[in-house]
N, C-alpha and C. Protein backbone atom coordinates (compact mmCIF):
# COMPACT_ATOMS: atom_id res chain seq x y z
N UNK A 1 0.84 -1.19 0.00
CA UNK A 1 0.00 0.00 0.00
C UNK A 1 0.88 1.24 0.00
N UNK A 2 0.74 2.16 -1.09
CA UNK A 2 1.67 3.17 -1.53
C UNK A 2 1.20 4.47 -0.46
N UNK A 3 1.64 5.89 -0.38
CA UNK A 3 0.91 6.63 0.79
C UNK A 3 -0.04 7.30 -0.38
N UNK A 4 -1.14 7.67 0.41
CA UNK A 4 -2.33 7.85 -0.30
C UNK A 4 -2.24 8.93 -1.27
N UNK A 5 -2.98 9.33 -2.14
CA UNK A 5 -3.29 10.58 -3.51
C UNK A 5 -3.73 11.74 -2.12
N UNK A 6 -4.87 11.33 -1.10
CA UNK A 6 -5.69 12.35 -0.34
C UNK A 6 -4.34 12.86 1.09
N UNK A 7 -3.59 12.04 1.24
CA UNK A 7 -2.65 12.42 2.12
C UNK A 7 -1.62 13.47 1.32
N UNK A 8 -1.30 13.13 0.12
CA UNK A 8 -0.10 13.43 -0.88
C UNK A 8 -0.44 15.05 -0.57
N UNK A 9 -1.75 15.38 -0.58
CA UNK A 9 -2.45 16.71 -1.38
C UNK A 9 -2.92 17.51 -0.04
N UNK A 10 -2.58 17.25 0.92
CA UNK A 10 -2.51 18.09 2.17
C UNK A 10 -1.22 17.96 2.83
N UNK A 11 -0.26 17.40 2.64
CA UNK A 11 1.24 16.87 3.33
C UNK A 11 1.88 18.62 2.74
N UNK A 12 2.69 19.17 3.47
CA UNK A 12 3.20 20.15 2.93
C UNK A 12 4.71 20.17 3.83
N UNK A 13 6.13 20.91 3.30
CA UNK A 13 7.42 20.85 3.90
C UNK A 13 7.34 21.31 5.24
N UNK A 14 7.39 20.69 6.21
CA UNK A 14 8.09 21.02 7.32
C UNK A 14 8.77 21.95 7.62
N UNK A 15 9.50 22.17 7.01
CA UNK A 15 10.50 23.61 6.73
C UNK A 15 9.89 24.74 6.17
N UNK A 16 9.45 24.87 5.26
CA UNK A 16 9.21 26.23 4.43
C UNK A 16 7.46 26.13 4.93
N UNK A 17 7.01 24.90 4.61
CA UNK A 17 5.37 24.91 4.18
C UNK A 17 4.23 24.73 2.96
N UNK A 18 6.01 24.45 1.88
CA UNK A 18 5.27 24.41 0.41
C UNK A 18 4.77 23.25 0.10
N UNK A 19 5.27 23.16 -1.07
CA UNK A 19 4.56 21.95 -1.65
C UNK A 19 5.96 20.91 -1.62
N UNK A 20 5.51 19.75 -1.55
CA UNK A 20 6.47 18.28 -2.07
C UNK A 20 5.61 17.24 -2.77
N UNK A 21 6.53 16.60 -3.43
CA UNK A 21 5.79 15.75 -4.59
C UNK A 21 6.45 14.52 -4.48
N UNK A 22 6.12 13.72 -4.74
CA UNK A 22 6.65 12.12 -4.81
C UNK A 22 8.01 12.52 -5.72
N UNK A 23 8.70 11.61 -5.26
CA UNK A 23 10.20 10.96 -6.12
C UNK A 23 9.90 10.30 -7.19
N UNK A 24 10.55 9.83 -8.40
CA UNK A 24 10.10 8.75 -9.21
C UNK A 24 9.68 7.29 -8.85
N UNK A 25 10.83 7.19 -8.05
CA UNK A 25 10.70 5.97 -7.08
C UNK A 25 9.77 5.83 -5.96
N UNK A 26 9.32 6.71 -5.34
CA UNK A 26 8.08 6.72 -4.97
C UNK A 26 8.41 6.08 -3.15
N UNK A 27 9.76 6.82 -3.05
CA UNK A 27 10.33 6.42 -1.78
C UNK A 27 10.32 7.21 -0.70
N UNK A 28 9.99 8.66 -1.44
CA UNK A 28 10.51 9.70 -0.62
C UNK A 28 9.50 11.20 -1.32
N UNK A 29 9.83 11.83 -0.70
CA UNK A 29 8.96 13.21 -0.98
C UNK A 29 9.84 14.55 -0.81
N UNK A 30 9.89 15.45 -1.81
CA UNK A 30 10.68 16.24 -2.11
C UNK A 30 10.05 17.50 -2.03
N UNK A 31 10.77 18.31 -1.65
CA UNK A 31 10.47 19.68 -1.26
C UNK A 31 11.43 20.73 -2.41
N UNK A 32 11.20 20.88 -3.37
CA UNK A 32 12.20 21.82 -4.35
C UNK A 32 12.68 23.23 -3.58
N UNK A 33 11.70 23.51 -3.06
CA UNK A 33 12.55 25.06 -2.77
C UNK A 33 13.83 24.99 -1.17
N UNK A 34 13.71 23.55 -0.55
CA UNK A 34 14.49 23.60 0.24
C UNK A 34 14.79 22.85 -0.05
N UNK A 35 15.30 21.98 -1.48
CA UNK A 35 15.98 21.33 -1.87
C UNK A 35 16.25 20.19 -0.82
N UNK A 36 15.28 19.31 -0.82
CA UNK A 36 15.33 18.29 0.55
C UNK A 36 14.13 17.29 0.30
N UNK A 37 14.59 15.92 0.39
CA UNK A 37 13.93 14.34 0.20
C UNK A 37 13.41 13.98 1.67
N UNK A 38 12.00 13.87 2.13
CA UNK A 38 11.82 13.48 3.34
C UNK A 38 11.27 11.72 2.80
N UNK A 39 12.27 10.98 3.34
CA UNK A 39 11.98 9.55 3.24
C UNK A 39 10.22 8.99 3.57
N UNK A 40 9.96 7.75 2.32
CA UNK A 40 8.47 7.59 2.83
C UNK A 40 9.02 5.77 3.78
N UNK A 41 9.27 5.43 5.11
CA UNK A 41 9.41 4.38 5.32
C UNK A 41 8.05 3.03 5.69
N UNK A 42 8.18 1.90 5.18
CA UNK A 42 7.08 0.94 5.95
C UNK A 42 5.82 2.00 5.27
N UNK A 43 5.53 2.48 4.28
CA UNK A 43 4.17 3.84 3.73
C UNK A 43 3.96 4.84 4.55
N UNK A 44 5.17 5.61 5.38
CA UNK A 44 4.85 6.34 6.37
C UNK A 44 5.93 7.41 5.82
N UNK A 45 5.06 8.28 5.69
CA UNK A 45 6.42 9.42 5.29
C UNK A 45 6.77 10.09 6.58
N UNK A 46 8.65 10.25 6.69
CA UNK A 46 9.12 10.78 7.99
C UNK A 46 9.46 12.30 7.83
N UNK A 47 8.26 13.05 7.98
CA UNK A 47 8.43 14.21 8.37
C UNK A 47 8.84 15.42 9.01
N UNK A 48 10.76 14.66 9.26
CA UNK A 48 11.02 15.33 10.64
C UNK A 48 12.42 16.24 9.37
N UNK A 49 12.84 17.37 10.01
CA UNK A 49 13.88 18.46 9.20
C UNK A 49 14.76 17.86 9.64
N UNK A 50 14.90 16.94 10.59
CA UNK A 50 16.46 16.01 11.15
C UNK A 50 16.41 15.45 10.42
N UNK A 51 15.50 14.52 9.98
CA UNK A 51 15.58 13.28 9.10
C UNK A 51 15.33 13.43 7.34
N UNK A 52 15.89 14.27 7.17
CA UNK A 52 15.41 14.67 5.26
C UNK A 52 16.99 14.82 4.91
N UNK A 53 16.96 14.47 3.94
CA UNK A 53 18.14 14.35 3.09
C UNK A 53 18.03 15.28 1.39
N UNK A 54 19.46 16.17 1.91
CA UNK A 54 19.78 16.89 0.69
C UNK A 54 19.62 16.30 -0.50
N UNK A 55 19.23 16.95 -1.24
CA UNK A 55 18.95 16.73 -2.70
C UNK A 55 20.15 16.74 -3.54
């Protein structure tokens, strides 16, 4: 079970507040303007600014 379309479309960066969009791979969720991958683990995306990885 992938994380949902209705979660995808209210989830916003931690950091700034914008928008993030799925990866290709569909692993992680990306924030362009703070240039930063917040991992999706077990279908749980980890939403923490400790835990996101530079782009």
């Amino acid at each position: 079970m992938a994380v949902s379309e209705e979660l995808l479309e209210i989830l916003v960066c931690p950091k700034c507040k914008g928008d993030i969009h799925l990866n290709e791979k569909k692993d992680g969720l990306i924030c362009d303007a703070c240039r930063l991958v917040y991992e999706i683990r077990e279908d749980i995306p980890i939403m923490l600014i400790d835990e996101a990885k530079p782009l």
